[in-house]
PDB file of N, CA and C in Angstrom:
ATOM      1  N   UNK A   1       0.824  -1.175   0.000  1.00  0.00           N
ATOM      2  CA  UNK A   1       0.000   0.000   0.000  1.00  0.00           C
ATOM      3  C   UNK A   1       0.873   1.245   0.000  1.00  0.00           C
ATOM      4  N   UNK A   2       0.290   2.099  -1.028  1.00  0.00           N
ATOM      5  CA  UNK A   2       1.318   3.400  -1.283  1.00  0.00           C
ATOM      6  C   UNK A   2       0.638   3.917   0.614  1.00  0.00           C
ATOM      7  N   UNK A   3       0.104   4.069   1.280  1.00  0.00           N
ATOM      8  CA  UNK A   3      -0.362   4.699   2.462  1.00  0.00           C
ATOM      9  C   UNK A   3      -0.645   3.589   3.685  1.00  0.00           C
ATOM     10  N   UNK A   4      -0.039   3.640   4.798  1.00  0.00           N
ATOM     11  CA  UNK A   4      -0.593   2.490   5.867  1.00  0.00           C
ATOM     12  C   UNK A   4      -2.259   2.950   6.169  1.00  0.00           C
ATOM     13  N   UNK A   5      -3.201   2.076   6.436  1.00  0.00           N
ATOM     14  CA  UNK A   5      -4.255   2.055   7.006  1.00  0.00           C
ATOM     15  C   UNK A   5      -4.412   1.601   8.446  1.00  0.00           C
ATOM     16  N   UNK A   6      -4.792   1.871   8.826  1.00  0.00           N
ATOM     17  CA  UNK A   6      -5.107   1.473  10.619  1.00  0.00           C
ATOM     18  C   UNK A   6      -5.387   0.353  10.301  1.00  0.00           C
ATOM     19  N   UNK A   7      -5.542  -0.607  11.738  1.00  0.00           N
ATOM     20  CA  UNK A   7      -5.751  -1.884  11.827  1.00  0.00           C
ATOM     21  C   UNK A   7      -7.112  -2.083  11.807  1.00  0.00           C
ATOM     22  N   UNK A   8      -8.208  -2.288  11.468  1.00  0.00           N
ATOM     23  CA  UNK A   8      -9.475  -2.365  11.051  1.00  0.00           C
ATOM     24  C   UNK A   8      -9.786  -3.975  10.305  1.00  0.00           C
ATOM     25  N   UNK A   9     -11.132  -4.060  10.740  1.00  0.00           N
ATOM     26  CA  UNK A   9     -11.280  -5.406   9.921  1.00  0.00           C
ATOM     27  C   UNK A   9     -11.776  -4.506   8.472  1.00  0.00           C
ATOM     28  N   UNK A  10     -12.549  -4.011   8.469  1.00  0.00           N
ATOM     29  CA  UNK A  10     -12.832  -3.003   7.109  1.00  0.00           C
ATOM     30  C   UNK A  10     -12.534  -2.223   6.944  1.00  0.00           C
ATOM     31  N   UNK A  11     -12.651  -1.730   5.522  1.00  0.00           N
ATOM     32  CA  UNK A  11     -12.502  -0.259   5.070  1.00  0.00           C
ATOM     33  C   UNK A  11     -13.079   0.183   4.378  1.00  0.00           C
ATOM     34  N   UNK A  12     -13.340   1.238   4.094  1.00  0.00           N
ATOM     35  CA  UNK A  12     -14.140   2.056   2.760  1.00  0.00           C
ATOM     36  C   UNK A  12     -13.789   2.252   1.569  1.00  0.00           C
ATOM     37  N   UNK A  13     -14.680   2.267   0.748  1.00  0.00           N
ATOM     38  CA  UNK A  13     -14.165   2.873  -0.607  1.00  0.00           C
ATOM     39  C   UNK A  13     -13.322   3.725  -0.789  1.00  0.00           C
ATOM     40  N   UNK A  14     -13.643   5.039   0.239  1.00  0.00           N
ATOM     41  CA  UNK A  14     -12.667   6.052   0.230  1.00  0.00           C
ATOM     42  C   UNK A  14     -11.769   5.931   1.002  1.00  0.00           C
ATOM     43  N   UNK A  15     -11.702   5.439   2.047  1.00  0.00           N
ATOM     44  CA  UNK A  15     -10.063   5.078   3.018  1.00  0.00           C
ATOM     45  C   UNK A  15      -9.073   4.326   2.021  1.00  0.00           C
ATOM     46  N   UNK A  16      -9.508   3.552   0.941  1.00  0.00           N
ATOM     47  CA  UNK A  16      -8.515   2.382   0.152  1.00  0.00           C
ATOM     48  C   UNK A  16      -8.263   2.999  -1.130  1.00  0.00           C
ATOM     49  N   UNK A  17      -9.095   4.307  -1.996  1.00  0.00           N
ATOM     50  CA  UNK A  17      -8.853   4.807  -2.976  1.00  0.00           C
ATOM     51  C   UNK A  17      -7.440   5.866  -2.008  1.00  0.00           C
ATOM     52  N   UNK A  18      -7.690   6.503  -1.052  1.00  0.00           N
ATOM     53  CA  UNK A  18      -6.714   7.599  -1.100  1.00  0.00           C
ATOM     54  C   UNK A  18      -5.978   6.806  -0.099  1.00  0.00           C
ATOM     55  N   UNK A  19      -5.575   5.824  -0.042  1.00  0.00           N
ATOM     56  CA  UNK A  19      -4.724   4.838   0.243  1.00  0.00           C
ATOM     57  C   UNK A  19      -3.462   4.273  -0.604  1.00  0.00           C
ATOM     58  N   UNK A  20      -4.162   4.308  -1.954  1.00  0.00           N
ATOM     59  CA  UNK A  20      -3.482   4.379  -2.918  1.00  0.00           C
ATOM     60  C   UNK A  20      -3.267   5.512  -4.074  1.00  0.00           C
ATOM     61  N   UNK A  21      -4.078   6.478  -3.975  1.00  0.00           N
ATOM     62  CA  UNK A  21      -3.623   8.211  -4.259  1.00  0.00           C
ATOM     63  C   UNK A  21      -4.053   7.891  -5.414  1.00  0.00           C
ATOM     64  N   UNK A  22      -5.368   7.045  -5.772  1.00  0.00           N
ATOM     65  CA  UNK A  22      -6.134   6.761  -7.178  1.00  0.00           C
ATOM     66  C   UNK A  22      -7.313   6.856  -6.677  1.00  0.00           C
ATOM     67  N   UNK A  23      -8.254   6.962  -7.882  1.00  0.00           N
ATOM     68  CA  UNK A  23      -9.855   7.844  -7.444  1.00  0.00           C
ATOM     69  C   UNK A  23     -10.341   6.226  -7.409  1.00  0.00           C
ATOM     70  N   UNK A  24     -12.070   6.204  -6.722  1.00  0.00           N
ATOM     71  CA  UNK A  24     -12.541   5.387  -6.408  1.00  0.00           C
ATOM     72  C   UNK A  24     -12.738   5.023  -7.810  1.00  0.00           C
ATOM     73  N   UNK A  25     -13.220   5.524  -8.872  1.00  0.00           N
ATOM     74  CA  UNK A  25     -13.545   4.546  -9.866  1.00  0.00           C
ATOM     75  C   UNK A  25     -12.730   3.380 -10.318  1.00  0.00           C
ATOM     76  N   UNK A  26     -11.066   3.699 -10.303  1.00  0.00           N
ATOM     77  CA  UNK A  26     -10.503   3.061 -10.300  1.00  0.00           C
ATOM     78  C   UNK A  26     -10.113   1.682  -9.275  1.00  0.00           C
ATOM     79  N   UNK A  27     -10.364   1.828  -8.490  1.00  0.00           N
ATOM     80  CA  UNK A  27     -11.104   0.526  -7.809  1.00  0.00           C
ATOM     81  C   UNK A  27     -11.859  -0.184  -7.938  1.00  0.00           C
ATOM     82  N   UNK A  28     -13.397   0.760  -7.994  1.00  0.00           N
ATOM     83  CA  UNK A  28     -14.626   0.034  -9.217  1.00  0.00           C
ATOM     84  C   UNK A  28     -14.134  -0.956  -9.861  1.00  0.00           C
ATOM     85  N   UNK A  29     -13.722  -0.535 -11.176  1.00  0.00           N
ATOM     86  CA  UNK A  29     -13.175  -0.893 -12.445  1.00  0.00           C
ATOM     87  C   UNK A  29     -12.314  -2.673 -12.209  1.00  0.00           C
ATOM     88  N   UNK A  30     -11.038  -1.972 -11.065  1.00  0.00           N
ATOM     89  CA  UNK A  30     -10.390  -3.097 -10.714  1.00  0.00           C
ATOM     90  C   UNK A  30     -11.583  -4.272 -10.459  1.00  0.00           C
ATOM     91  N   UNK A  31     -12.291  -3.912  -9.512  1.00  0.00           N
ATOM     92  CA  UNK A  31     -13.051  -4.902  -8.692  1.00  0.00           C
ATOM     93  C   UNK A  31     -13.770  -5.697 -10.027  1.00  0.00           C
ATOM     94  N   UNK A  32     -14.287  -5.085 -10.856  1.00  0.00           N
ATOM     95  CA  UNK A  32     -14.903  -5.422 -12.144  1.00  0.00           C
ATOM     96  C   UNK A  32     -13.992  -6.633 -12.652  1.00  0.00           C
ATOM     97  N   UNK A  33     -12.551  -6.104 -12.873  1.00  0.00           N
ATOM     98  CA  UNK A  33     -11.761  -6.937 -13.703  1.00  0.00           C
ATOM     99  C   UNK A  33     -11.656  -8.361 -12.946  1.00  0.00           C
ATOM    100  N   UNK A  34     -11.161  -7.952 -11.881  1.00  0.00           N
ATOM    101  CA  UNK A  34     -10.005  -9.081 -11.225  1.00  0.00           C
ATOM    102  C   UNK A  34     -10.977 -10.036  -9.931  1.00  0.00           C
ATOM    103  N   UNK A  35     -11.269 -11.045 -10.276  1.00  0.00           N
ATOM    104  CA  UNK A  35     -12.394 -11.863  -9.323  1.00  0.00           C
ATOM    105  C   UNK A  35     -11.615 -11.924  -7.911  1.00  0.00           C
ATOM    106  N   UNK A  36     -10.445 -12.143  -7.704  1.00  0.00           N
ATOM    107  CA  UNK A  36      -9.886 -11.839  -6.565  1.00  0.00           C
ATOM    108  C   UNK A  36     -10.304 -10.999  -5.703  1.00  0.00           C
ATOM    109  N   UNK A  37     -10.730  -9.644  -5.999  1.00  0.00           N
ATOM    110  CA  UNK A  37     -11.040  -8.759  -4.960  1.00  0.00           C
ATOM    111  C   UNK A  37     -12.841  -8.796  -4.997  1.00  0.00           C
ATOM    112  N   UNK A  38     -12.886  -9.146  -3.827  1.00  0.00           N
ATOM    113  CA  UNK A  38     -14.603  -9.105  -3.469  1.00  0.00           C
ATOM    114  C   UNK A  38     -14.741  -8.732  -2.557  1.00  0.00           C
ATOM    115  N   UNK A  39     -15.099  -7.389  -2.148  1.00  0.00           N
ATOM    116  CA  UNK A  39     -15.402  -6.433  -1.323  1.00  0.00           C
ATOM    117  C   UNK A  39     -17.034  -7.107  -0.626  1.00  0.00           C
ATOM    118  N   UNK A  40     -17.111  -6.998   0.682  1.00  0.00           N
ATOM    119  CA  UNK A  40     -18.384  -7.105   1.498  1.00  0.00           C
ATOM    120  C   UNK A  40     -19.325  -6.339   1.169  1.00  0.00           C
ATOM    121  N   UNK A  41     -20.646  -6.160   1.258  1.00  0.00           N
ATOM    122  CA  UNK A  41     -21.207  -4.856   0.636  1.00  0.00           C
ATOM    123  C   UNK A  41     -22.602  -4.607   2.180  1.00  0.00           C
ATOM    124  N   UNK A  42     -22.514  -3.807   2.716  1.00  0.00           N
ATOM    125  CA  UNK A  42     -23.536  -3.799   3.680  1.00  0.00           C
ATOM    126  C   UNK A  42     -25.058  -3.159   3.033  1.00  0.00           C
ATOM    127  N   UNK A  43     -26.249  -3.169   3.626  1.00  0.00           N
ATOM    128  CA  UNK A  43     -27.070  -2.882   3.376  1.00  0.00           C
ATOM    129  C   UNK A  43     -27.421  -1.879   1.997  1.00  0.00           C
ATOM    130  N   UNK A  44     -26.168  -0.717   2.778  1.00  0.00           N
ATOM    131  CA  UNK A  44     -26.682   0.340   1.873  1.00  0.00           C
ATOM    132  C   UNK A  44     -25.822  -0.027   0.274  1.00  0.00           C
ATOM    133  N   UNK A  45     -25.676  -0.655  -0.130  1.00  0.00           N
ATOM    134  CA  UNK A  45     -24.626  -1.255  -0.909  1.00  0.00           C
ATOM    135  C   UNK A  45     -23.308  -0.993  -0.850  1.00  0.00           C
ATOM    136  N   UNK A  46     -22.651   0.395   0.101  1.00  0.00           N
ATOM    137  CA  UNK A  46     -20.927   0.375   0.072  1.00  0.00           C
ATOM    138  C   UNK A  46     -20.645  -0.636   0.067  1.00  0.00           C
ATOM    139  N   UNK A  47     -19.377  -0.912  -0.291  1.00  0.00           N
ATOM    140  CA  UNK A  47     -17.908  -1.419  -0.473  1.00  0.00           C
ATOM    141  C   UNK A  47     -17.177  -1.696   1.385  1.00  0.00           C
ATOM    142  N   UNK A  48     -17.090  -2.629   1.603  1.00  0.00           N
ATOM    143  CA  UNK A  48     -16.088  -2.796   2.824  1.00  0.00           C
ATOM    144  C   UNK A  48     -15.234  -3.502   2.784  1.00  0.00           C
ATOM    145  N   UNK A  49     -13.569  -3.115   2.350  1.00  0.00           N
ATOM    146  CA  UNK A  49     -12.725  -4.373   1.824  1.00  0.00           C
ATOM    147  C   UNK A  49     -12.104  -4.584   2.882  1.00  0.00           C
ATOM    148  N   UNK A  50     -11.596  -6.170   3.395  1.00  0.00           N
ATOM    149  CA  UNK A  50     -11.048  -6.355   4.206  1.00  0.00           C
ATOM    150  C   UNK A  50      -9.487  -6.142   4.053  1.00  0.00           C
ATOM    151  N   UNK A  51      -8.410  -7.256   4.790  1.00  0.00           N
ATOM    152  CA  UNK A  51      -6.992  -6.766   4.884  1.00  0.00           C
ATOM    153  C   UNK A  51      -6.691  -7.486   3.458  1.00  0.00           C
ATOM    154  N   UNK A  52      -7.306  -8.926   3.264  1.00  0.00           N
ATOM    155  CA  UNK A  52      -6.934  -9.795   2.423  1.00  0.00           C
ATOM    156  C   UNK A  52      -7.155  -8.747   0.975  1.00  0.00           C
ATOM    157  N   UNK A  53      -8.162  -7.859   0.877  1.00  0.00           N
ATOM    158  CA  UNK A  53      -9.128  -7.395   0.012  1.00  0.00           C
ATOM    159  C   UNK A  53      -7.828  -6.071  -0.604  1.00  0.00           C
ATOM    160  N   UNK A  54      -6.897  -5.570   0.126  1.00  0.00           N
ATOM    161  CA  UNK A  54      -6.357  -4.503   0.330  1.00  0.00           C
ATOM    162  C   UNK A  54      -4.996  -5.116  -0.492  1.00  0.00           C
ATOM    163  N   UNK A  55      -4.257  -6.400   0.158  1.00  0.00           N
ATOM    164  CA  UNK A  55      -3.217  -7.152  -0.160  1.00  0.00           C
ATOM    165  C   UNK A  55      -3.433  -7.309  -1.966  1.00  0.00           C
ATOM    166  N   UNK A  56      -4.678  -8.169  -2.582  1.00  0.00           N
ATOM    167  CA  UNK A  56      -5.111  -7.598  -3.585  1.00  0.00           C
ATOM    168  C   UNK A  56      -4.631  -7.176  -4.283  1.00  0.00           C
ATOM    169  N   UNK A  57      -5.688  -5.849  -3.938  1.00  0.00           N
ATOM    170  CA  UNK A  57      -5.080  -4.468  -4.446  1.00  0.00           C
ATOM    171  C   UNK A  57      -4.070  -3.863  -4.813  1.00  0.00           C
ATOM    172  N   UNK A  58      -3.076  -3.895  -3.861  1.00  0.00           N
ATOM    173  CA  UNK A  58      -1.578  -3.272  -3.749  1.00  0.00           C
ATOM    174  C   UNK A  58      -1.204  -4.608  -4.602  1.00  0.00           C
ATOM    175  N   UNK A  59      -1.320  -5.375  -4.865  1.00  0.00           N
ATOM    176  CA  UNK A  59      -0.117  -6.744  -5.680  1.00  0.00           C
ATOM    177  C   UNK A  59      -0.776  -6.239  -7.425  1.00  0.00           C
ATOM    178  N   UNK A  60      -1.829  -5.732  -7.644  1.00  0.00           N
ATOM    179  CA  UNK A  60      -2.279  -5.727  -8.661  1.00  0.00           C
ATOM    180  C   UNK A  60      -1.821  -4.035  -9.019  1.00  0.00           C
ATOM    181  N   UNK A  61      -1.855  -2.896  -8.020  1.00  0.00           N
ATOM    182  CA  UNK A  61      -1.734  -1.744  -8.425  1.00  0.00           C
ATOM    183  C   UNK A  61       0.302  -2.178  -8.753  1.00  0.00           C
ATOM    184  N   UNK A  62       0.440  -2.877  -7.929  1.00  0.00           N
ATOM    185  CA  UNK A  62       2.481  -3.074  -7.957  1.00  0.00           C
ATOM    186  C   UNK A  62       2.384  -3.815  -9.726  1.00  0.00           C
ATOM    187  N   UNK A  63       1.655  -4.305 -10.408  1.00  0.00           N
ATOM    188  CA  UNK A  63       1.128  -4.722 -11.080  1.00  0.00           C
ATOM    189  C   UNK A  63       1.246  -4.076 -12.661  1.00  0.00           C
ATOM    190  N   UNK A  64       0.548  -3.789 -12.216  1.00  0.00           N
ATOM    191  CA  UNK A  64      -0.163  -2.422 -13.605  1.00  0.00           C
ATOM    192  C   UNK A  64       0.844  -1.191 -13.482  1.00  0.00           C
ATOM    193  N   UNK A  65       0.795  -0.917 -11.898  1.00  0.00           N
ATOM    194  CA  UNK A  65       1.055   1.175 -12.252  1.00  0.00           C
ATOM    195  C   UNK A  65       2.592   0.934 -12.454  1.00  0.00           C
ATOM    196  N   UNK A  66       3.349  -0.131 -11.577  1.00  0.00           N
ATOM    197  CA  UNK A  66       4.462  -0.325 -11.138  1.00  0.00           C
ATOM    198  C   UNK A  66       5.597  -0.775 -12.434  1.00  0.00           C
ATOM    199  N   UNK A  67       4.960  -2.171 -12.707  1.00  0.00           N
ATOM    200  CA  UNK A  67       5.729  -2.724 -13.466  1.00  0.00           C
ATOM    201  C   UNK A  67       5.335  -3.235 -15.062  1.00  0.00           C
ATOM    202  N   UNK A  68       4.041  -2.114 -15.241  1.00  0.00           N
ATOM    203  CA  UNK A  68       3.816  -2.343 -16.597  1.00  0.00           C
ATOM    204  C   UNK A  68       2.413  -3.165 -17.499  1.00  0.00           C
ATOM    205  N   UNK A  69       2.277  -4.425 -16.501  1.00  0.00           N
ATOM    206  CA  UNK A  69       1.704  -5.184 -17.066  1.00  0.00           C
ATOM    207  C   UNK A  69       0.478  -4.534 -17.551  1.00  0.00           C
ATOM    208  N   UNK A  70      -0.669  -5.453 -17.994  1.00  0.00           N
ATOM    209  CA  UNK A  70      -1.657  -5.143 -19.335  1.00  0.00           C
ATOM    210  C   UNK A  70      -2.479  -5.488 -17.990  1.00  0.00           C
ATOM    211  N   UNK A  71      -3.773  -5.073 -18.118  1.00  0.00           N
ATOM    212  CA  UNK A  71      -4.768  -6.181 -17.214  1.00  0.00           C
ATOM    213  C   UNK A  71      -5.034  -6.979 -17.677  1.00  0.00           C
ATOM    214  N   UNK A  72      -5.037  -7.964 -18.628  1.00  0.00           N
ATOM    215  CA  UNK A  72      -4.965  -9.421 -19.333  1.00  0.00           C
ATOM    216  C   UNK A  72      -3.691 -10.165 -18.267  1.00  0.00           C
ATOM    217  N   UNK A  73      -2.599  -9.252 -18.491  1.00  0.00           N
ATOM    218  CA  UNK A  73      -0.919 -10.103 -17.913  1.00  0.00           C
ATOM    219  C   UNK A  73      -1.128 -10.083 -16.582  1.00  0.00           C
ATOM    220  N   UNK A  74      -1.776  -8.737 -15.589  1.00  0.00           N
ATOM    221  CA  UNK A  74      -2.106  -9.414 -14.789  1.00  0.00           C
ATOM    222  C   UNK A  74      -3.240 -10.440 -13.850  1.00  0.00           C
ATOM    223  N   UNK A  75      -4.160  -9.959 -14.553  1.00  0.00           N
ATOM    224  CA  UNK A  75      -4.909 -11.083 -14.327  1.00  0.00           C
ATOM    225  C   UNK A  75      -4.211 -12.611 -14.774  1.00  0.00           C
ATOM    226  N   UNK A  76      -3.911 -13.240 -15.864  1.00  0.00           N
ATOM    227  CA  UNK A  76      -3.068 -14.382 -16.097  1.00  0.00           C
ATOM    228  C   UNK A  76      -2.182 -14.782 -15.303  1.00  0.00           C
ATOM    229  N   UNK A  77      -1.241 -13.510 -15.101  1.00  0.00           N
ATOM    230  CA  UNK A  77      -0.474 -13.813 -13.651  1.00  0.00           C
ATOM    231  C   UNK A  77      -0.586 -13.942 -12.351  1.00  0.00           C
ATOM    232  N   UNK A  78      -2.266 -13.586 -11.863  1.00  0.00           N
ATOM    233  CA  UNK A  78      -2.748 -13.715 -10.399  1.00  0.00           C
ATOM    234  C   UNK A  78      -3.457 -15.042 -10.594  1.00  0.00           C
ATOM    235  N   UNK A  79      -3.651 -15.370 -11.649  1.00  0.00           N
ATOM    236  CA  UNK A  79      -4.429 -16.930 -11.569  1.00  0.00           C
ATOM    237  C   UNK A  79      -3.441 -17.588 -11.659  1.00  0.00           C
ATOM    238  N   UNK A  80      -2.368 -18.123 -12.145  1.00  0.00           N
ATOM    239  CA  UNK A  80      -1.149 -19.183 -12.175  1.00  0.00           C
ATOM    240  C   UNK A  80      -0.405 -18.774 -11.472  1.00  0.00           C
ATOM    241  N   UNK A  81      -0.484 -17.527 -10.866  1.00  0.00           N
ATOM    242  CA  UNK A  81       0.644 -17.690  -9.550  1.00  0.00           C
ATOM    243  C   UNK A  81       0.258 -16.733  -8.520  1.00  0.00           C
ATOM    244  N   UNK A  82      -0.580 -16.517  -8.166  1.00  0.00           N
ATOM    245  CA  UNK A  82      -1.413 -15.627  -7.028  1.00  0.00           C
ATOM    246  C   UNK A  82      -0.761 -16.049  -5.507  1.00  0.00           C
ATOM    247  N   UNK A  83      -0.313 -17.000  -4.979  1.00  0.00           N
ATOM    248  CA  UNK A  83       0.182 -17.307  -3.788  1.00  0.00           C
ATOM    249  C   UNK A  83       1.767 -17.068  -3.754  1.00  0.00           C
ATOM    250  N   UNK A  84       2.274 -17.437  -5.250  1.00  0.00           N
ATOM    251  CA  UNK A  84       4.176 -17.107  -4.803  1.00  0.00           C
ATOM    252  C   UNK A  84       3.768 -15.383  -4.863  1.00  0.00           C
ATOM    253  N   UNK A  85       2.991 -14.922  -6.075  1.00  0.00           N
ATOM    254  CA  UNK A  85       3.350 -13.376  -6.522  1.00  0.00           C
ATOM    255  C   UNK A  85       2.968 -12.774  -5.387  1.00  0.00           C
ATOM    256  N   UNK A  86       1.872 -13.050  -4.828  1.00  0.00           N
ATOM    257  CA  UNK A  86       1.735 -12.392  -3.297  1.00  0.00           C
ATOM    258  C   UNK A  86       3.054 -12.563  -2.443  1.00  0.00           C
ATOM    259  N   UNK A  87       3.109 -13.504  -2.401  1.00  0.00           N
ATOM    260  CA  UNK A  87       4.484 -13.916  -1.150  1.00  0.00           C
ATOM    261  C   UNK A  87       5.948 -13.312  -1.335  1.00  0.00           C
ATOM    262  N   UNK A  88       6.286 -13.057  -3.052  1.00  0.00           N
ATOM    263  CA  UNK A  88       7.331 -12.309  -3.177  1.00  0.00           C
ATOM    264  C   UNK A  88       7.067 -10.931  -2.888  1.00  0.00           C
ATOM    265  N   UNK A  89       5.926 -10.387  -3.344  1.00  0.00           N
ATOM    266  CA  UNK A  89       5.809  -8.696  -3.453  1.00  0.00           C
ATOM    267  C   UNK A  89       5.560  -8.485  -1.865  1.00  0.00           C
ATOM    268  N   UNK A  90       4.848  -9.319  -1.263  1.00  0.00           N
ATOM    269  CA  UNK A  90       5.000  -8.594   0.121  1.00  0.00           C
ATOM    270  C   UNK A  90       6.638  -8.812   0.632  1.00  0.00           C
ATOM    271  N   UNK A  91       7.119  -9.613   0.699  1.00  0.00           N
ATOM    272  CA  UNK A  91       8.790  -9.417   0.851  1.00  0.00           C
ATOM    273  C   UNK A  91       9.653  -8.595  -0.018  1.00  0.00           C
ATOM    274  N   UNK A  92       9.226  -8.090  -1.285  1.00  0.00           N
ATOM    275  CA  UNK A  92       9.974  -6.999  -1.898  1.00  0.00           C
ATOM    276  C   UNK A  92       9.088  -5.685  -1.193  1.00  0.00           C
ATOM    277  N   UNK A  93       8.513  -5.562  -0.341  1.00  0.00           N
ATOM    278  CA  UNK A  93       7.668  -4.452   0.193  1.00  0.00           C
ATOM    279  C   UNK A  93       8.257  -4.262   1.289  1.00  0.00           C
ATOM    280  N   UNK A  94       8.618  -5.193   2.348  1.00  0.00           N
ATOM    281  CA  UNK A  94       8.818  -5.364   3.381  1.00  0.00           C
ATOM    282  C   UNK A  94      10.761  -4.445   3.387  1.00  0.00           C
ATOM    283  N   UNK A  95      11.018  -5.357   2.373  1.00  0.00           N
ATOM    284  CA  UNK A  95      12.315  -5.110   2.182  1.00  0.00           C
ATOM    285  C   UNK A  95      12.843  -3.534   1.839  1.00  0.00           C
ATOM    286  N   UNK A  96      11.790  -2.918   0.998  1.00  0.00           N
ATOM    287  CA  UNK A  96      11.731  -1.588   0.588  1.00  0.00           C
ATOM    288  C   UNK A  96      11.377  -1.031   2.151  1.00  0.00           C
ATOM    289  N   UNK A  97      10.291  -0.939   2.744  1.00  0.00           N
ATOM    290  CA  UNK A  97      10.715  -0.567   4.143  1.00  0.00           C
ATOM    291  C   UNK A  97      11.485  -0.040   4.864  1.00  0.00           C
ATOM    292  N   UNK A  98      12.488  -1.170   4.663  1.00  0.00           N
ATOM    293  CA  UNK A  98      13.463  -1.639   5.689  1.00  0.00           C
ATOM    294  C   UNK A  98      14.751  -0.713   5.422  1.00  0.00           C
ATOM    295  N   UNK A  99      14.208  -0.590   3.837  1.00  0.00           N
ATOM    296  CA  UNK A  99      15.534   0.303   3.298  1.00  0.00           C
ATOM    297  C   UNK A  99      15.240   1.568   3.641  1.00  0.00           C
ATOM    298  N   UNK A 100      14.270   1.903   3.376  1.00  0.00           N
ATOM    299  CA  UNK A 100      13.939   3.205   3.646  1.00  0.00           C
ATOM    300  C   UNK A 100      14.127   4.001   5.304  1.00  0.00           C
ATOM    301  N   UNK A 101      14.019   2.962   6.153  1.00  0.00           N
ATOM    302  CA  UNK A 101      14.000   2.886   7.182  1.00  0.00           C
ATOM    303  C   UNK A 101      15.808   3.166   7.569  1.00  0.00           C
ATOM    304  N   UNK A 102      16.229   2.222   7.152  1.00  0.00           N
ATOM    305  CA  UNK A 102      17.923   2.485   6.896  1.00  0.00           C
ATOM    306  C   UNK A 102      18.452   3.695   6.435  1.00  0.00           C
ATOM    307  N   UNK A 103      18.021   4.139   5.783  1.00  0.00           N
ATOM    308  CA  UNK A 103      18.257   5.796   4.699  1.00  0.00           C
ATOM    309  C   UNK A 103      18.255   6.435   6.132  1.00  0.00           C
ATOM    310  N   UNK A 104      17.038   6.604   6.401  1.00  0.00           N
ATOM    311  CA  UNK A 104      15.656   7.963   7.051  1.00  0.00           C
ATOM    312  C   UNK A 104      17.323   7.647   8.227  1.00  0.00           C
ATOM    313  N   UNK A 105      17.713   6.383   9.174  1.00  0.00           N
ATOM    314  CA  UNK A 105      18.370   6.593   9.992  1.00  0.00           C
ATOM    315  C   UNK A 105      20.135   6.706   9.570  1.00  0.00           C
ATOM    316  N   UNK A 106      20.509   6.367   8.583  1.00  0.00           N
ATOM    317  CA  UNK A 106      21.778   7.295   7.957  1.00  0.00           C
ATOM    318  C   UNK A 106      21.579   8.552   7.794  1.00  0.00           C
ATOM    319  N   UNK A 107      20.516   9.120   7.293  1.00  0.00           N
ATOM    320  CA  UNK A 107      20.676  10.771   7.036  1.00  0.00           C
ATOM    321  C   UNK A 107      20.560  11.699   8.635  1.00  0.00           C
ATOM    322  N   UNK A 108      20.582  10.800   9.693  1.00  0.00           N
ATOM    323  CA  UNK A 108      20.060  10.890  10.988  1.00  0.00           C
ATOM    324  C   UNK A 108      21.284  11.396  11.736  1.00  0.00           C
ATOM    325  N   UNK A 109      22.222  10.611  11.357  1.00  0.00           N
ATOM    326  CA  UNK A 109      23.956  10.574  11.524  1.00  0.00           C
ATOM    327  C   UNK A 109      25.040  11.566  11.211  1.00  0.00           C
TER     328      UNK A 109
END
């Protein structure tokens, strides 16, 4: 996630669009494409995505905005490999972090 979210079992349409600094339609749209993300929908029909719902998101926006792909390539690529591609990008996330974290405390020095 380009933005941390609080620890919450849900979220909103709008907490997860400016989460990722893209308008809600573009979520819409995603949700349209990619069967992976299935948002809860309460009464009034909003959107309540959970953590799993968010993880998603960010592997598909790392996806498209990040590294190019088509939404055909990634969709193809979340169905034949949805459990490693998750498992690497959250450790290339983690790792970016960590670096950053390293910087922020060298420039500290």
């Amino acid at each position: 996630m380009r933005h941390q979210l609080g620890d919450k079992l849900y979220y909103s349409m709008g907490e997860v669009a400016r989460a990722f600094e893209v308008n809600p339609s573009l979520i819409r749209f995603w949700e349209k494409e990619f069967e992976e993300i299935q948002p809860k929908k309460n009464a009034k029909g909003n959107r309540k995505f959970t953590r799993e719902d968010l993880k998603t998101i960010d592997l598909i926006y790392h996806l498209v905005k990040e590294r190019g792909f088509t939404l055909e390539g990634a969709k193809i690529h979340l169905r034949e490999n949805k459990k490693e591609a998750l498992s690497k990008f959250e450790l290339i996330s983690k790792l970016k972090t960590i670096k950053s974290e390293l910087i922020s405390i060298k420039n500290q020095l």
